[in-house]
Protein backbone atom coordinates (compact mmCIF):
# COMPACT_ATOMS: atom_id res chain seq x y z
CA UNK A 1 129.65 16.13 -32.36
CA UNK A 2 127.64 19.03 -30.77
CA UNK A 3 123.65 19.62 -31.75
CA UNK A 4 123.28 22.04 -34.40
CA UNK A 5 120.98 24.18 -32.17
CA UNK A 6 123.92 24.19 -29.99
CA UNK A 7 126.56 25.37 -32.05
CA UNK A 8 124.38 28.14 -33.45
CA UNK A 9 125.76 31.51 -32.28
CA UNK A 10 123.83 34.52 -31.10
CA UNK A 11 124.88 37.12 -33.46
CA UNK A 12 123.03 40.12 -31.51
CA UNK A 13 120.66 40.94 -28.29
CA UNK A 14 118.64 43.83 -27.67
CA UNK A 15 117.60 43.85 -24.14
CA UNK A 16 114.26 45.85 -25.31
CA UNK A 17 112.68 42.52 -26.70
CA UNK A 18 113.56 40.41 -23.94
CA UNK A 19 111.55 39.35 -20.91
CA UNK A 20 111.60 41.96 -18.12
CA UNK A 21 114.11 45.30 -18.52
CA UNK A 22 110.62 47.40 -18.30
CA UNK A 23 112.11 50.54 -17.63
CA UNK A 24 114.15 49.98 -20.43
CA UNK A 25 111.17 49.26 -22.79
CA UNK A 26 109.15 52.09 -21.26
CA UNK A 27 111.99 54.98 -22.01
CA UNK A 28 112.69 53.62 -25.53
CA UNK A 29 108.54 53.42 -26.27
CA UNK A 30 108.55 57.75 -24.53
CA UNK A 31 111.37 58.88 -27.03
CA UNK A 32 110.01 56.50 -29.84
CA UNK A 33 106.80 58.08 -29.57
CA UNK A 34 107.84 61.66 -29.00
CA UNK A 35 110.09 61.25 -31.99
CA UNK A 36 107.15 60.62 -34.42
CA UNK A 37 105.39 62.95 -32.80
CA UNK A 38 108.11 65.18 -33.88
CA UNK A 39 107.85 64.19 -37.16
CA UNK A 40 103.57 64.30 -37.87
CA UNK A 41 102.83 67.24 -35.92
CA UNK A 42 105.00 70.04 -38.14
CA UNK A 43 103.83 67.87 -40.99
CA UNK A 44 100.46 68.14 -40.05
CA UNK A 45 100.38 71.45 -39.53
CA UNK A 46 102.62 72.50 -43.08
CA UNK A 47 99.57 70.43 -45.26
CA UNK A 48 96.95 72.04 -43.42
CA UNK A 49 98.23 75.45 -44.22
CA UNK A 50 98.79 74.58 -47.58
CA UNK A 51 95.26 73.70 -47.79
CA UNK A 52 93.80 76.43 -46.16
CA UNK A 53 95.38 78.68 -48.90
CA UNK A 54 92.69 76.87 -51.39
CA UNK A 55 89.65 76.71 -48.62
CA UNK A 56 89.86 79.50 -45.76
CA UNK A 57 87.40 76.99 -43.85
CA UNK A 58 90.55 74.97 -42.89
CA UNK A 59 91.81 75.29 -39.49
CA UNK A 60 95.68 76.76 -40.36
CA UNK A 61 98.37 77.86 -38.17
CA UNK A 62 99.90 80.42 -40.91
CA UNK A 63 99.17 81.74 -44.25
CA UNK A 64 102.61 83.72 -45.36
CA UNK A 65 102.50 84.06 -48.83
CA UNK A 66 106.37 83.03 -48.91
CA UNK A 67 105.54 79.61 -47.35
CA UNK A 68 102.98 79.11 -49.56
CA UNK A 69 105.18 79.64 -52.23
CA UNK A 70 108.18 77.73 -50.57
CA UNK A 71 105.84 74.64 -50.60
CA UNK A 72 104.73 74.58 -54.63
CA UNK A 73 108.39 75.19 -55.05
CA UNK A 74 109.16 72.18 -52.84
CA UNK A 75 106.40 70.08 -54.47
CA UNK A 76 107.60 71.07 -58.05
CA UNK A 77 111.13 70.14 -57.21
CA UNK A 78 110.07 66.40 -55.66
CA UNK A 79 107.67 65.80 -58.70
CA UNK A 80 110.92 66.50 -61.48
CA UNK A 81 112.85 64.37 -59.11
CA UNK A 82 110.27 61.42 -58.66
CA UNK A 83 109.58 61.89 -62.76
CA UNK A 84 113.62 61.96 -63.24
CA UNK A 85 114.38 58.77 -60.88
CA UNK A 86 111.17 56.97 -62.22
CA UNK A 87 112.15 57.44 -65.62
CA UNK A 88 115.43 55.71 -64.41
CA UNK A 89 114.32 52.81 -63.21
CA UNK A 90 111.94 52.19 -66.14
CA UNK A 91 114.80 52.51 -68.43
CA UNK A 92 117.48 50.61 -65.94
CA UNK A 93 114.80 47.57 -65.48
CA UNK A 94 114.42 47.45 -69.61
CA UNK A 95 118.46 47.51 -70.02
CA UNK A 96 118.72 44.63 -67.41
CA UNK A 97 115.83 42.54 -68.75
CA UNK A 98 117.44 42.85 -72.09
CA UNK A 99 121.12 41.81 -70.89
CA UNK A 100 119.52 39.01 -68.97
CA UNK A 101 117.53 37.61 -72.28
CA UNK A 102 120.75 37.98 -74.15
CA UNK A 103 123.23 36.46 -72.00
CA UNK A 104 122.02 34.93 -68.64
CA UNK A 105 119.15 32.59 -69.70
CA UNK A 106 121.21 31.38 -73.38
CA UNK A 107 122.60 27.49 -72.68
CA UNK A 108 125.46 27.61 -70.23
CA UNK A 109 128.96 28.43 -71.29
CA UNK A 110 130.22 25.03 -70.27
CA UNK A 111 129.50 21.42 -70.12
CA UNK A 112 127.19 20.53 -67.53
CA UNK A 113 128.02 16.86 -67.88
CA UNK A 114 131.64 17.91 -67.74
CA UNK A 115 131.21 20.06 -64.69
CA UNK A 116 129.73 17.54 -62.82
CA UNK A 117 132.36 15.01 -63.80
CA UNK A 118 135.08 17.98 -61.84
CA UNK A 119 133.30 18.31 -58.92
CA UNK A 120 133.30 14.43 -58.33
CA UNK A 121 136.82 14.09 -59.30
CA UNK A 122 138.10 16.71 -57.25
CA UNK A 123 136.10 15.56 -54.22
CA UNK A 124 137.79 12.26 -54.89
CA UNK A 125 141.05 14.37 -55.21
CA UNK A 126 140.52 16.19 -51.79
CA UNK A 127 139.45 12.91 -49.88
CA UNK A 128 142.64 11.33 -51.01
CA UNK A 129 144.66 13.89 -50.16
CA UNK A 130 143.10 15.56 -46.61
CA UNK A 131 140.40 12.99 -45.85
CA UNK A 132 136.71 12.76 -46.11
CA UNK A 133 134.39 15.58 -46.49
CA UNK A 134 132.69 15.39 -43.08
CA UNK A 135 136.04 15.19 -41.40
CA UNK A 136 137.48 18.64 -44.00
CA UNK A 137 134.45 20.33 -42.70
CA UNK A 138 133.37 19.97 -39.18
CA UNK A 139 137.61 19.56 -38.13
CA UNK A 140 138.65 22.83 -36.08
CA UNK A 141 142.02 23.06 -36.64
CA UNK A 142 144.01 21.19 -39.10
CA UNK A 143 148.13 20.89 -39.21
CA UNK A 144 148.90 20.32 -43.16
CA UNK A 145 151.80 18.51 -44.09
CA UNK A 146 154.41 19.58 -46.71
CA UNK A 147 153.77 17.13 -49.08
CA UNK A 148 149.38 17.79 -48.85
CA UNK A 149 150.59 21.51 -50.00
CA UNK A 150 149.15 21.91 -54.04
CA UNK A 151 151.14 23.03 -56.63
CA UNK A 152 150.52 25.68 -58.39
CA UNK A 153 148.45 23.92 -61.13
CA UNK A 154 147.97 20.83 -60.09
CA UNK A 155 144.23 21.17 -60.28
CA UNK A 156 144.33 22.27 -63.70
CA UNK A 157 146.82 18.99 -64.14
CA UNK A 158 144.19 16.62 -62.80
CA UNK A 159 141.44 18.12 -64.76
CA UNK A 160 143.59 17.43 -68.05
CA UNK A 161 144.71 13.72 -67.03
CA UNK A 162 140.60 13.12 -67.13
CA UNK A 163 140.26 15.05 -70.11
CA UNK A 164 137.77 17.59 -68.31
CA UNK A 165 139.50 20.98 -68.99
CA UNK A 166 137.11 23.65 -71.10
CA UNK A 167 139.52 25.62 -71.57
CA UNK A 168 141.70 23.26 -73.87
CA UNK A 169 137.98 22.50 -76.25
């Protein structure tokens, strides 16, 4: 049987967090960098605008009335949206805490006794039938016979020979 450590497989790589690849890691930090740069500078330069509107002491790069106006129109239409999807979540969260307090946390639906009594009995079922648990899951490949094939209920027969069907209370 192979170490656990072993058998675990890689499921990605990204040659940027590895040891060496510098030029790699220095392109990638360039384009990361210029890309926020990107982002803060117009940013940067749209607020301080804005503010200079409201104090002309404020270093701006333009003061068209239209932009102005662009931006409260902007800023109106984000506030009804964050009010709109706010208002959403509030009421979402209440719904869900409600259905939760009425269904999830009531006594289970079944028999927990009962349950436990099917999983044992069809572990005991599947050990007869295609051997013992380790064996069912650390085996690669597995040939089954015609006569280990289930029938179509036969589950639901075994749980009814041990009186542990639900479905029939």
């Amino acid at each position: 049987m192979k170490d656990k450590s072993a058998v675990r497989q890689q499921l990605y790589t990204d040659d940027y967090f590895e040891k060496g690849h510098w030029g790699l890691k220095i392109w990638q930090t360039v384009v990361g960098l210029f890309g926020w740069i990107c982002v803060a500078v117009p940013i940067t330069l749209t607020v301080l605008s804005f503010w200079a509107s409201y104090d002309p002491r404020v270093i701006h790069m333009w003061s068209y009335n239209e932009g102005i106006f662009e931006i409260k129109f902007i800023g109106i239409l984000l506030l009804f949206a964050f009010v709109t999807v706010s208002l959403f979540a509030v009421g979402m969260t209440i719904i869900q805490n409600r259905k939760r307090d009425r269904v999830v946390e009531q006594w289970p639906t079944f028999n927990p006794i009962d349950q436990r009594k099917r999983e044992d009995t069809l572990g005991d079922f599947m050990t007869q039938r295609f051997g013992d648990q380790e064996f069912r899951e650390n085996v690669r490949d597995y040939q089954v016979k015609p006569e280990q094939n289930l029938d179509t209920d036969q589950i639901h027969q075994l749980y009814q020979q041990r009186d542990l069907n639900d479905l029939d209370k």
